[in-house]
PDB file of N, CA and C in Angstrom:
ATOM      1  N   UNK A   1     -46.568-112.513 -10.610  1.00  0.00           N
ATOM      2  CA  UNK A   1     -47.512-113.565 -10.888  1.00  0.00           C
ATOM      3  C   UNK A   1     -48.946-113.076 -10.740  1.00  0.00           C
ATOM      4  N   UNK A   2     -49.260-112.048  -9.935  1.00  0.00           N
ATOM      5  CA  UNK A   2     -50.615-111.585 -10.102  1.00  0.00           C
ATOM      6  C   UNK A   2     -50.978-111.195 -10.952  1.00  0.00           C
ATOM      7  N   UNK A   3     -49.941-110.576 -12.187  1.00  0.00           N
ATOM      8  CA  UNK A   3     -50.787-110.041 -13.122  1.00  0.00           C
ATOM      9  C   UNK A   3     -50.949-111.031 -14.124  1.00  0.00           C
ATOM     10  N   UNK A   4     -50.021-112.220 -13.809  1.00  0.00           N
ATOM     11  CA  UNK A   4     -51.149-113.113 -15.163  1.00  0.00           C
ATOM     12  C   UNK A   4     -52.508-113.651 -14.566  1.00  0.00           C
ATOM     13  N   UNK A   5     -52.463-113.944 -12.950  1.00  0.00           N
ATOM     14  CA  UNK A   5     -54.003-114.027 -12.051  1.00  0.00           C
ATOM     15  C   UNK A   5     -54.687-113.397 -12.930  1.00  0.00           C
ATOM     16  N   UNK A   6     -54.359-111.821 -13.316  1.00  0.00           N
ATOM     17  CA  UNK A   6     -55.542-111.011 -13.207  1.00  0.00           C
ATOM     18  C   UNK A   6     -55.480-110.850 -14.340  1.00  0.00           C
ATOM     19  N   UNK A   7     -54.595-111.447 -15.601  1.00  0.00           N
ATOM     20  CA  UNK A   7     -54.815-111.257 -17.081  1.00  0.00           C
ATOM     21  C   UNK A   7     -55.711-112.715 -17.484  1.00  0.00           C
ATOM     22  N   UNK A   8     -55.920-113.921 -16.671  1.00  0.00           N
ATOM     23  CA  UNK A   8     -56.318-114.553 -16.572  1.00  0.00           C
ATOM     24  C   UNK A   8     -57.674-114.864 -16.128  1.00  0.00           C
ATOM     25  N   UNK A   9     -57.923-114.362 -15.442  1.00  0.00           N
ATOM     26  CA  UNK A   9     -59.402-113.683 -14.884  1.00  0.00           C
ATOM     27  C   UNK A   9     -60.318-112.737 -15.870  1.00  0.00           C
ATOM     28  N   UNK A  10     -59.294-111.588 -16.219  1.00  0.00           N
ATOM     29  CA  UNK A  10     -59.877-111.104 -17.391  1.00  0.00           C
ATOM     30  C   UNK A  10     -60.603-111.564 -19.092  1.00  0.00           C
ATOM     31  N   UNK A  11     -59.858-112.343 -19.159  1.00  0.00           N
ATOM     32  CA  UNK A  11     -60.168-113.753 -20.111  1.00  0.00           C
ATOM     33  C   UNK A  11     -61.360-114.688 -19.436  1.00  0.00           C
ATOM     34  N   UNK A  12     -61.161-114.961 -18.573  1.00  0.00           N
ATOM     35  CA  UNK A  12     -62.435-115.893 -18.481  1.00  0.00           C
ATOM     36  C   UNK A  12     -63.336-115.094 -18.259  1.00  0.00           C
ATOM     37  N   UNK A  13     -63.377-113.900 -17.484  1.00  0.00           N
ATOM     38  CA  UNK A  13     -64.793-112.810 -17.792  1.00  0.00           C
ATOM     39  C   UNK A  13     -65.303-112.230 -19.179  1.00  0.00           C
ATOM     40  N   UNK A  14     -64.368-112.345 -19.933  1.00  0.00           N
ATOM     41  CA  UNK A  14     -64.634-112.054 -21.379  1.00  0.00           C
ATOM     42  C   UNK A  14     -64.980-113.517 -22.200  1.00  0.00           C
ATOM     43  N   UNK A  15     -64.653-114.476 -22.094  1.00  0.00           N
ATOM     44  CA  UNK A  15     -65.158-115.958 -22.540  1.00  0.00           C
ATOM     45  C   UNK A  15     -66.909-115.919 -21.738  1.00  0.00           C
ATOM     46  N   UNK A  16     -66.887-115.770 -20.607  1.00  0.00           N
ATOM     47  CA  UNK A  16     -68.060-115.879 -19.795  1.00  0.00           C
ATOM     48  C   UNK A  16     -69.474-114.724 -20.974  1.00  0.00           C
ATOM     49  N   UNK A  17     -69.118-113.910 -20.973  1.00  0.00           N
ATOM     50  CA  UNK A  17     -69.660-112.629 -21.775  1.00  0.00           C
ATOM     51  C   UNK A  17     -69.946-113.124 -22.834  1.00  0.00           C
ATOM     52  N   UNK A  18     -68.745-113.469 -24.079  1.00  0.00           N
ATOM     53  CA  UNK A  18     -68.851-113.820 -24.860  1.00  0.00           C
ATOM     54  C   UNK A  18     -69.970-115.270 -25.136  1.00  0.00           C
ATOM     55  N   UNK A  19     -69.718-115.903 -24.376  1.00  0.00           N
ATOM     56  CA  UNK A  19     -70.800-117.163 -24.406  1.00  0.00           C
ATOM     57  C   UNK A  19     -71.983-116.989 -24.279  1.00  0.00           C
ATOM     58  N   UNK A  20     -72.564-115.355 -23.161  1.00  0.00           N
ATOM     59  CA  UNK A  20     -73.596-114.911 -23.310  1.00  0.00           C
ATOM     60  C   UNK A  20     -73.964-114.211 -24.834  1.00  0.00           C
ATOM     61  N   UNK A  21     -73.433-113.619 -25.339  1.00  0.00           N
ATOM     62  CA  UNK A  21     -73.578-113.160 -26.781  1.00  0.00           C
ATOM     63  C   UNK A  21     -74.002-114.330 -27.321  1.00  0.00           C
ATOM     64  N   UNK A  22     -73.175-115.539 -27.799  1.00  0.00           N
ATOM     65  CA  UNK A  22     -73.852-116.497 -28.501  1.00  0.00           C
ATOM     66  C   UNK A  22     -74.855-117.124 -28.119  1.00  0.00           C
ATOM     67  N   UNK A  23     -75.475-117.164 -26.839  1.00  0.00           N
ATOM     68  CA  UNK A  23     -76.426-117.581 -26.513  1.00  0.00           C
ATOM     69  C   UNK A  23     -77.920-116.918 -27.197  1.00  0.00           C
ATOM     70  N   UNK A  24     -77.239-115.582 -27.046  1.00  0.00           N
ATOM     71  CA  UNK A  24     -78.283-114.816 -27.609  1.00  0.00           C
ATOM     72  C   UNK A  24     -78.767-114.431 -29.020  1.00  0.00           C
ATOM     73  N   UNK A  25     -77.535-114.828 -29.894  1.00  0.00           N
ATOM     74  CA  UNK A  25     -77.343-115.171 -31.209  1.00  0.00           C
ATOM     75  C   UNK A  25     -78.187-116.150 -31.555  1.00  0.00           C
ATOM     76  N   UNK A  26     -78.058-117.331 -30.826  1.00  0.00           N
ATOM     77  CA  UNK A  26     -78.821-118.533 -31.377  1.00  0.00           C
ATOM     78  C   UNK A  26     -80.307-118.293 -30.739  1.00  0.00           C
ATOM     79  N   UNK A  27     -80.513-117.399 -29.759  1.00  0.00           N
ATOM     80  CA  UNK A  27     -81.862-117.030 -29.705  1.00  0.00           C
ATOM     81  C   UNK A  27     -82.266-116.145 -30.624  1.00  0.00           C
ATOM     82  N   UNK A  28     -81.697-115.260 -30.878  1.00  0.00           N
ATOM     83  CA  UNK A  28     -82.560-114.404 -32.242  1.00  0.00           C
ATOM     84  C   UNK A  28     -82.095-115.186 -33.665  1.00  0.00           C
ATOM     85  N   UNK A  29     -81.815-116.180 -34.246  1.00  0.00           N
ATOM     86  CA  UNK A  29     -81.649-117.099 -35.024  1.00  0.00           C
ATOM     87  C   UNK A  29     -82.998-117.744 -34.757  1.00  0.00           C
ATOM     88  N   UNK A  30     -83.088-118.399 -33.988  1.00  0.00           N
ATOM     89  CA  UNK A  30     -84.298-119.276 -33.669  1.00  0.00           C
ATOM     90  C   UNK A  30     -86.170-118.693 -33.277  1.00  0.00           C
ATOM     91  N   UNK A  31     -85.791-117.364 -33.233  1.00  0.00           N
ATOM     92  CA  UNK A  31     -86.913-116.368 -33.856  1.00  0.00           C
ATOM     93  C   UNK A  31     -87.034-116.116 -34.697  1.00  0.00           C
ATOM     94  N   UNK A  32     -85.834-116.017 -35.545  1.00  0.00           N
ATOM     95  CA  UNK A  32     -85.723-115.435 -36.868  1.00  0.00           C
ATOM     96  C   UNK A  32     -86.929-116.499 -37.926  1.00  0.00           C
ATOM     97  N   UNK A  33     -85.964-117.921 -37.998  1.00  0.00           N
ATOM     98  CA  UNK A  33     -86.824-118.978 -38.015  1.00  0.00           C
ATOM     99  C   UNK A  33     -88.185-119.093 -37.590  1.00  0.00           C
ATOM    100  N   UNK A  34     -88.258-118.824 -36.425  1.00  0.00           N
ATOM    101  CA  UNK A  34     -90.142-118.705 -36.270  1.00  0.00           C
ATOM    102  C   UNK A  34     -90.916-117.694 -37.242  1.00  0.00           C
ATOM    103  N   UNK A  35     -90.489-116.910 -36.864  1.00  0.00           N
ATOM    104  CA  UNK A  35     -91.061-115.645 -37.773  1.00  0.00           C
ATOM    105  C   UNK A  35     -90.973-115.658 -39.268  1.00  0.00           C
ATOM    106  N   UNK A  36     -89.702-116.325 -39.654  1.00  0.00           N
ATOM    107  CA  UNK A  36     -90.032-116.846 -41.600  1.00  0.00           C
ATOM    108  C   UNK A  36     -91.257-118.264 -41.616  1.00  0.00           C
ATOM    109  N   UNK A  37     -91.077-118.628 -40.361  1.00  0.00           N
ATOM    110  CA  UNK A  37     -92.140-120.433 -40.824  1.00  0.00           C
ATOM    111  C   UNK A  37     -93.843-118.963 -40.441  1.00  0.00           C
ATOM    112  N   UNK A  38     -94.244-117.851 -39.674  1.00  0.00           N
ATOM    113  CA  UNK A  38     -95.180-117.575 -40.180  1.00  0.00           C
ATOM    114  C   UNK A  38     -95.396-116.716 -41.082  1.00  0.00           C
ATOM    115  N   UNK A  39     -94.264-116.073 -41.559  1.00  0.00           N
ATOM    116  CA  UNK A  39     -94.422-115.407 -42.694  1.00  0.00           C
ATOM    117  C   UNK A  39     -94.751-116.176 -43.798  1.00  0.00           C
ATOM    118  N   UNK A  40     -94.575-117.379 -44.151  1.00  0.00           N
ATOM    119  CA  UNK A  40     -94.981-118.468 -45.205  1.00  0.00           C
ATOM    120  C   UNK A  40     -95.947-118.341 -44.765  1.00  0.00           C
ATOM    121  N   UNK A  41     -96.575-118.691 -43.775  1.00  0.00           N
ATOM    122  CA  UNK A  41     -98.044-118.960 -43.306  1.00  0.00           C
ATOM    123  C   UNK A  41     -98.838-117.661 -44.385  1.00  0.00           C
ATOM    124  N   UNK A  42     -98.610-116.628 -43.539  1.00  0.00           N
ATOM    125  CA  UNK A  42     -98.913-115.105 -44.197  1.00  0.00           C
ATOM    126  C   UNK A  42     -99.135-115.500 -45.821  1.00  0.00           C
ATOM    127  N   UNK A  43     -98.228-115.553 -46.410  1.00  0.00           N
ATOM    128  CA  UNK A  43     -98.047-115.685 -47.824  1.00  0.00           C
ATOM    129  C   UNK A  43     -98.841-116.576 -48.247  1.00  0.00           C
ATOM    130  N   UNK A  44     -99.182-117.736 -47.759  1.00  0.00           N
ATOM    131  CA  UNK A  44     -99.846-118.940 -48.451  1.00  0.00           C
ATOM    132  C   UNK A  44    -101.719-118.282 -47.785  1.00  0.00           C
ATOM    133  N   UNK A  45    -101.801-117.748 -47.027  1.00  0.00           N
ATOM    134  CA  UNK A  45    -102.755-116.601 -47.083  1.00  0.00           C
ATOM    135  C   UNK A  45    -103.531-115.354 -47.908  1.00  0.00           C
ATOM    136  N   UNK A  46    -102.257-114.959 -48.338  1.00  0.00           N
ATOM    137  CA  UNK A  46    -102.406-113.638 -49.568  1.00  0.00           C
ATOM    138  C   UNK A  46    -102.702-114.530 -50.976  1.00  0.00           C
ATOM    139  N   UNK A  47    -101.806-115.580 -51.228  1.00  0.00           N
ATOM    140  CA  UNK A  47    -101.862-116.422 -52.741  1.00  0.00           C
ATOM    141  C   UNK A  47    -103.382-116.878 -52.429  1.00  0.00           C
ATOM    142  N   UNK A  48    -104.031-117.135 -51.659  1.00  0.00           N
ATOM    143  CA  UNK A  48    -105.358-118.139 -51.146  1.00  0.00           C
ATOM    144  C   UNK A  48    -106.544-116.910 -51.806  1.00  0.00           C
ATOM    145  N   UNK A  49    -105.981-115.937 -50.985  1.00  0.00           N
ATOM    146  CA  UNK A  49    -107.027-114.643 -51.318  1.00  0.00           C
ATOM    147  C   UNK A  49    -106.776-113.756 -52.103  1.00  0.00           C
ATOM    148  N   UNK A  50    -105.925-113.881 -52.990  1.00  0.00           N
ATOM    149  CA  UNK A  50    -105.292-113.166 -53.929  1.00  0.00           C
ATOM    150  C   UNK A  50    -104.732-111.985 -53.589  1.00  0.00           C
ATOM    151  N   UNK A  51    -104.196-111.935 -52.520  1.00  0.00           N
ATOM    152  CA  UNK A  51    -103.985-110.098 -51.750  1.00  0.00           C
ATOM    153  C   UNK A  51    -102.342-109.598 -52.307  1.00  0.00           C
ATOM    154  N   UNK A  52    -101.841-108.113 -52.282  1.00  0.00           N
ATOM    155  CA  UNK A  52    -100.783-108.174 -52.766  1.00  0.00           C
ATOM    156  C   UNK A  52     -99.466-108.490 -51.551  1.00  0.00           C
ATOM    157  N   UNK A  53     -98.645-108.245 -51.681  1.00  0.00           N
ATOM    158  CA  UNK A  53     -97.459-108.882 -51.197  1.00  0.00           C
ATOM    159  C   UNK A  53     -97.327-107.700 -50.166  1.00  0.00           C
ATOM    160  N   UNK A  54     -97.007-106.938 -50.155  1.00  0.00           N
ATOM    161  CA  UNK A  54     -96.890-105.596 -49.633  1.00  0.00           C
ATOM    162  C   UNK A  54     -98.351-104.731 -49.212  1.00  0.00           C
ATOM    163  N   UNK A  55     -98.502-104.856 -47.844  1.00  0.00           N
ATOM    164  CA  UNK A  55     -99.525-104.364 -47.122  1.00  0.00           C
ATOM    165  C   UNK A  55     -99.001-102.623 -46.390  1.00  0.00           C
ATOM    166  N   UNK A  56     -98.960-101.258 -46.911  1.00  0.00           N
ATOM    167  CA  UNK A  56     -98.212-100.570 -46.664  1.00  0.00           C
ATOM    168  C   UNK A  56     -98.528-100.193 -45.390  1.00  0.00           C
ATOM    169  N   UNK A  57    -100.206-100.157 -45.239  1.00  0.00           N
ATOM    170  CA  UNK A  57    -101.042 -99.824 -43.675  1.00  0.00           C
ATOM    171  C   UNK A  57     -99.790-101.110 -42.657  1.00  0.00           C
ATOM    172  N   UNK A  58    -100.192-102.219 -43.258  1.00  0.00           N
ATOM    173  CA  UNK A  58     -99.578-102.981 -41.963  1.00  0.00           C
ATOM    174  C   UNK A  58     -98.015-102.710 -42.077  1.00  0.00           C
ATOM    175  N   UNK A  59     -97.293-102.395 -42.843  1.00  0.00           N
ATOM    176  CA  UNK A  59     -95.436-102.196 -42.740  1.00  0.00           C
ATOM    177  C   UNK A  59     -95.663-100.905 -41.692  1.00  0.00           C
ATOM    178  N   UNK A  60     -96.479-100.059 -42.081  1.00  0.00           N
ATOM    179  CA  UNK A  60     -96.601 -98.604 -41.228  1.00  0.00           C
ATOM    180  C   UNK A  60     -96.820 -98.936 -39.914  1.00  0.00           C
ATOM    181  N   UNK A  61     -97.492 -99.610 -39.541  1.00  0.00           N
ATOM    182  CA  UNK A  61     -97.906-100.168 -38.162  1.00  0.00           C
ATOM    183  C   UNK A  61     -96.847-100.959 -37.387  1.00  0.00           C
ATOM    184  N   UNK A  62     -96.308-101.804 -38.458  1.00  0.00           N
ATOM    185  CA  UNK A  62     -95.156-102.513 -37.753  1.00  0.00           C
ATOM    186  C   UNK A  62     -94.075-101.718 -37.602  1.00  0.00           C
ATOM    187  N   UNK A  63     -93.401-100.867 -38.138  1.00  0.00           N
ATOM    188  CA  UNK A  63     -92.522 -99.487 -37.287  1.00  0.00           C
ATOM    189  C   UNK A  63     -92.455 -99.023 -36.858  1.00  0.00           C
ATOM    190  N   UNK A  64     -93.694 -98.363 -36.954  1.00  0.00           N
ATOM    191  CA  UNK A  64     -93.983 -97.244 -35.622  1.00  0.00           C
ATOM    192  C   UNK A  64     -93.798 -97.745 -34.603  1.00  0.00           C
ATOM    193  N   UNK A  65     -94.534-100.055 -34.204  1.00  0.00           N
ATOM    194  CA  UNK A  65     -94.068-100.074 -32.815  1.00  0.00           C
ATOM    195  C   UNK A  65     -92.780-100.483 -32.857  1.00  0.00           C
ATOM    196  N   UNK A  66     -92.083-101.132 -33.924  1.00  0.00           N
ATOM    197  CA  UNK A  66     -90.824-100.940 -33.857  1.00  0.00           C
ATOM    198  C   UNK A  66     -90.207 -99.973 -32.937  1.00  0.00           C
ATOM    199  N   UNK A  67     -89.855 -98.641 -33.709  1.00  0.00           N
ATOM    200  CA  UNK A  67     -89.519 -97.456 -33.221  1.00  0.00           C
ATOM    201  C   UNK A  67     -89.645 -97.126 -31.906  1.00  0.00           C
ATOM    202  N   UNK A  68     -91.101 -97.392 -31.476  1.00  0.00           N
ATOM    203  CA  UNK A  68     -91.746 -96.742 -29.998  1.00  0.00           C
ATOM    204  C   UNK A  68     -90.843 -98.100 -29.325  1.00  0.00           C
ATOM    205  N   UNK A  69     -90.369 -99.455 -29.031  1.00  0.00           N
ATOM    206  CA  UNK A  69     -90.028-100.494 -28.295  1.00  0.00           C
ATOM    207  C   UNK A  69     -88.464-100.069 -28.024  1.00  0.00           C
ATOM    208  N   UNK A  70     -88.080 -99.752 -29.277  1.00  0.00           N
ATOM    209  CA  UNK A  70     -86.739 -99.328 -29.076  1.00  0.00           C
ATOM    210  C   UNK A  70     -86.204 -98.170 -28.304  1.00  0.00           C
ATOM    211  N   UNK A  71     -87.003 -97.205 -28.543  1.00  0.00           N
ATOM    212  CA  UNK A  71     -86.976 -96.141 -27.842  1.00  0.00           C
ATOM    213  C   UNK A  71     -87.128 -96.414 -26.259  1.00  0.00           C
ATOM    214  N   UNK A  72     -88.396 -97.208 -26.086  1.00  0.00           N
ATOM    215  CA  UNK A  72     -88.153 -97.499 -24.547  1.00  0.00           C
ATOM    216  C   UNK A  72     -87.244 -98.394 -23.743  1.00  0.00           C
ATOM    217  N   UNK A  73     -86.616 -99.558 -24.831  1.00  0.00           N
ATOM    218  CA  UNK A  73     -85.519-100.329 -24.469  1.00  0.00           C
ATOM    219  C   UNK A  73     -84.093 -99.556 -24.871  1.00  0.00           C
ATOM    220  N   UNK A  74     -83.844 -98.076 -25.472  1.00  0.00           N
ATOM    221  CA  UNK A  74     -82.903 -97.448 -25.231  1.00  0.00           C
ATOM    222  C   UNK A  74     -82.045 -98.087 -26.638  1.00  0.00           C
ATOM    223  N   UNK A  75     -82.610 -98.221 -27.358  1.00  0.00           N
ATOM    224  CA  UNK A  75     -81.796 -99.255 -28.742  1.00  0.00           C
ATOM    225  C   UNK A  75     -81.777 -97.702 -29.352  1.00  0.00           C
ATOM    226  N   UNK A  76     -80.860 -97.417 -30.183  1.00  0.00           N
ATOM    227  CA  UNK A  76     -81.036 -97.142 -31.646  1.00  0.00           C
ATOM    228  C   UNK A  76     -81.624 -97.161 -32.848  1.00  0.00           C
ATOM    229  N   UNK A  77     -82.561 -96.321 -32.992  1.00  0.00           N
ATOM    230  CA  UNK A  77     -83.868 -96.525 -33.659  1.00  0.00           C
ATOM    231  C   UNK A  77     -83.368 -96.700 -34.742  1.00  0.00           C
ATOM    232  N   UNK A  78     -82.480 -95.534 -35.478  1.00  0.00           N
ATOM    233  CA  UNK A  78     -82.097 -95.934 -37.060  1.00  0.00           C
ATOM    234  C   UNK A  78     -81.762 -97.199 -37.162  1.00  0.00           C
ATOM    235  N   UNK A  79     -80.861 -97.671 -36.270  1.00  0.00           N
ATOM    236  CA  UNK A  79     -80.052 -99.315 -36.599  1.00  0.00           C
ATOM    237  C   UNK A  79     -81.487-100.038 -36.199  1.00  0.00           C
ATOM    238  N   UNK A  80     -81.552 -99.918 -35.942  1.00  0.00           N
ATOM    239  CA  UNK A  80     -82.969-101.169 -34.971  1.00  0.00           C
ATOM    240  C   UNK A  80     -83.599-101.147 -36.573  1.00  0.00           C
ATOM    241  N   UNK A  81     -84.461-100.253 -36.987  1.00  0.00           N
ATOM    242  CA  UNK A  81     -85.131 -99.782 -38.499  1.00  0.00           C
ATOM    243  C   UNK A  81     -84.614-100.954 -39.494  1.00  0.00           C
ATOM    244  N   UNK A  82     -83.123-100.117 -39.647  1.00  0.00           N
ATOM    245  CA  UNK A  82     -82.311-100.877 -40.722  1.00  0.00           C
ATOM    246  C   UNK A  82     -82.278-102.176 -40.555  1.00  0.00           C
ATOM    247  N   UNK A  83     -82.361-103.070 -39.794  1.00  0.00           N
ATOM    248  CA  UNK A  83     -82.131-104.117 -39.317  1.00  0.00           C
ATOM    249  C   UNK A  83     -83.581-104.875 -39.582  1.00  0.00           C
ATOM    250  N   UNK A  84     -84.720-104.378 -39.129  1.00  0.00           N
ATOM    251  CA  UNK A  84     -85.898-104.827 -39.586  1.00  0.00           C
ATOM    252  C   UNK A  84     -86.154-104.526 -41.581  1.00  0.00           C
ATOM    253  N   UNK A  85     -85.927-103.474 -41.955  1.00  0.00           N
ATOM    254  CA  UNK A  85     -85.961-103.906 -43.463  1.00  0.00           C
ATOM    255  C   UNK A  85     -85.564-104.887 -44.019  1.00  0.00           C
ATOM    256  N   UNK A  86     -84.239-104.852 -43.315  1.00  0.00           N
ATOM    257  CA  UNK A  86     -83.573-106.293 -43.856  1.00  0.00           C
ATOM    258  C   UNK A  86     -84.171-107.445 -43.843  1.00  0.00           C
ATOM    259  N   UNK A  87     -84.937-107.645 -42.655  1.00  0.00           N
ATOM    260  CA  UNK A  87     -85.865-108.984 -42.326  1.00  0.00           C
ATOM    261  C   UNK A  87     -87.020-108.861 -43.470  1.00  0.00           C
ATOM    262  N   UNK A  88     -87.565-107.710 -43.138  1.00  0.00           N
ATOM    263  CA  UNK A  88     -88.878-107.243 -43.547  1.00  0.00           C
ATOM    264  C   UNK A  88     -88.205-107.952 -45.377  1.00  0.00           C
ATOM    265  N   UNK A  89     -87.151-107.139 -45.800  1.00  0.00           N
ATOM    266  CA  UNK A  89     -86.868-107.672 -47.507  1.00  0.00           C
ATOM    267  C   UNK A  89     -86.782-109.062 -47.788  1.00  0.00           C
ATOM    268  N   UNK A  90     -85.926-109.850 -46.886  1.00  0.00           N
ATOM    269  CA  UNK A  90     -86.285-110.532 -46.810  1.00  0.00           C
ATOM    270  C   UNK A  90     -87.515-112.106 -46.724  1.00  0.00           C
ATOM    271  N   UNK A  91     -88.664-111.784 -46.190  1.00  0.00           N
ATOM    272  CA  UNK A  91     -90.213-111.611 -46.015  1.00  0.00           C
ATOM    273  C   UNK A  91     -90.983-111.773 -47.449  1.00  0.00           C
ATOM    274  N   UNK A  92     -90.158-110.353 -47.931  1.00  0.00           N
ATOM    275  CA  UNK A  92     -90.910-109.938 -49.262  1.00  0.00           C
ATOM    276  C   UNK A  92     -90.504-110.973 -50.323  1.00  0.00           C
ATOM    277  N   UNK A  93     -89.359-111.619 -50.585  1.00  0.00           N
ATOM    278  CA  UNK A  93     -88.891-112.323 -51.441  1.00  0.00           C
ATOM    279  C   UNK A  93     -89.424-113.694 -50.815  1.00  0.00           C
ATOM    280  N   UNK A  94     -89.387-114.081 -49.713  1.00  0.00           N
ATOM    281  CA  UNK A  94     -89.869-115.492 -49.540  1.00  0.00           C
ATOM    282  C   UNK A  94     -91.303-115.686 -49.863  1.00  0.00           C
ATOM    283  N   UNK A  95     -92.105-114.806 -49.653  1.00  0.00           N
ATOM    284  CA  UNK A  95     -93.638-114.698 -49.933  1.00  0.00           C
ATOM    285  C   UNK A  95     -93.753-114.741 -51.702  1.00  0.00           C
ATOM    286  N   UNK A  96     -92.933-113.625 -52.096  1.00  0.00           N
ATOM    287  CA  UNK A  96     -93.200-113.866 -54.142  1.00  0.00           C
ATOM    288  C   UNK A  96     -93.066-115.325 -54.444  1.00  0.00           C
ATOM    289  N   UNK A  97     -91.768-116.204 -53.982  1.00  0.00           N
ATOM    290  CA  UNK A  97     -91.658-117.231 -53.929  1.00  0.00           C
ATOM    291  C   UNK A  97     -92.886-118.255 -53.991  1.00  0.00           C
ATOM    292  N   UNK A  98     -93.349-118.077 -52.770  1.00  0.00           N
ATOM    293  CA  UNK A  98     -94.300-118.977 -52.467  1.00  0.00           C
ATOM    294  C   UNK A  98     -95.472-118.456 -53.332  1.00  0.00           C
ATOM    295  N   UNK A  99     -95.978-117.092 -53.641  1.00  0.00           N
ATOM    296  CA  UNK A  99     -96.839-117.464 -54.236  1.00  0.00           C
ATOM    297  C   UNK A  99     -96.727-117.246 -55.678  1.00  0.00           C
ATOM    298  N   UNK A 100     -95.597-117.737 -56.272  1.00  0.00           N
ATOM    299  CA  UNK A 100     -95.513-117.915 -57.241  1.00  0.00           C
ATOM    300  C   UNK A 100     -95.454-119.420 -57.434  1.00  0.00           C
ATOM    301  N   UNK A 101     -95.324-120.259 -56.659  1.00  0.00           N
ATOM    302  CA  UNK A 101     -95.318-121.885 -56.560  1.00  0.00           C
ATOM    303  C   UNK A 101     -96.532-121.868 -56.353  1.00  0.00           C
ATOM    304  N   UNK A 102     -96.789-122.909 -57.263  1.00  0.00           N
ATOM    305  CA  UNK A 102     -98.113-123.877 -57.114  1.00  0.00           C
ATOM    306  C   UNK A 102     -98.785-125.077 -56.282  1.00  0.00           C
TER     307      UNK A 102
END
C-alpha cells in the first residue's frame, strides 16, 4: 500500500507543478495581449507620421537585449530569438493592418 501512497503523492506533485505552468501560461498570454494593445498604439503612430513598418536600428536593439537577458537568466538564446520573431512577425502584420485601415 505504500507504493500507491507514494504513486499518489507523485501525482499530486506533478498536478501541483503543472498548475504552476498554467499559471504562467496565462501570464505570458496576458503580456502577450499587452504588448499587441501597444504595438497598435506604435502603428497608429507610424500611419500618423508616415514612418515605415520596420525600424531595423530599433529590431537591432531589441535583440541584442533580448539575447544579453537570456543569457543572464540562463534561457537559450537561439529558442528565446526564435520565439521573439514569431511575436516580432506577428507585430509586423498587425501594424500593415492598421495602417492600411482608415
Amino acid at each position: 500500500m505504500s507504493s500507491l501512497g507514494s504513486t499518489n503523492q507523485q501525482t499530486d506533485e506533478l498536478s501541483q507543478i503543472r498548475e504552476q505552468i498554467d499559471e504562467i501560461n496565462l501570464k505570458i498570454l496576458n503580456l502577450l495581449q499587452q504588448r499587441y494593445q501597444l504595438t497598435a498604439e506604435v502603428a497608429k503612430y507610424k500611419k500618423k507620421f508616415n514612418l515605415p513598418i520596420i525600424d531595423p536600428d530599433r529590431e537591432e536593439l531589441m535583440f541584442a537585449k533580448i539575447q544579453s537577458t537570456a543569457a543572464l537568466l540562463g534561457l537559450p538564446k537561439e529558442e528565446i530569438i526564435k520565439i521573439f520573431r514569431i511575436i516580432l512577425e506577428y507585430t509586423y502584420k498587425q501594424q500593415e493592418a492598421i495602417l492600411k485601415h482608415d
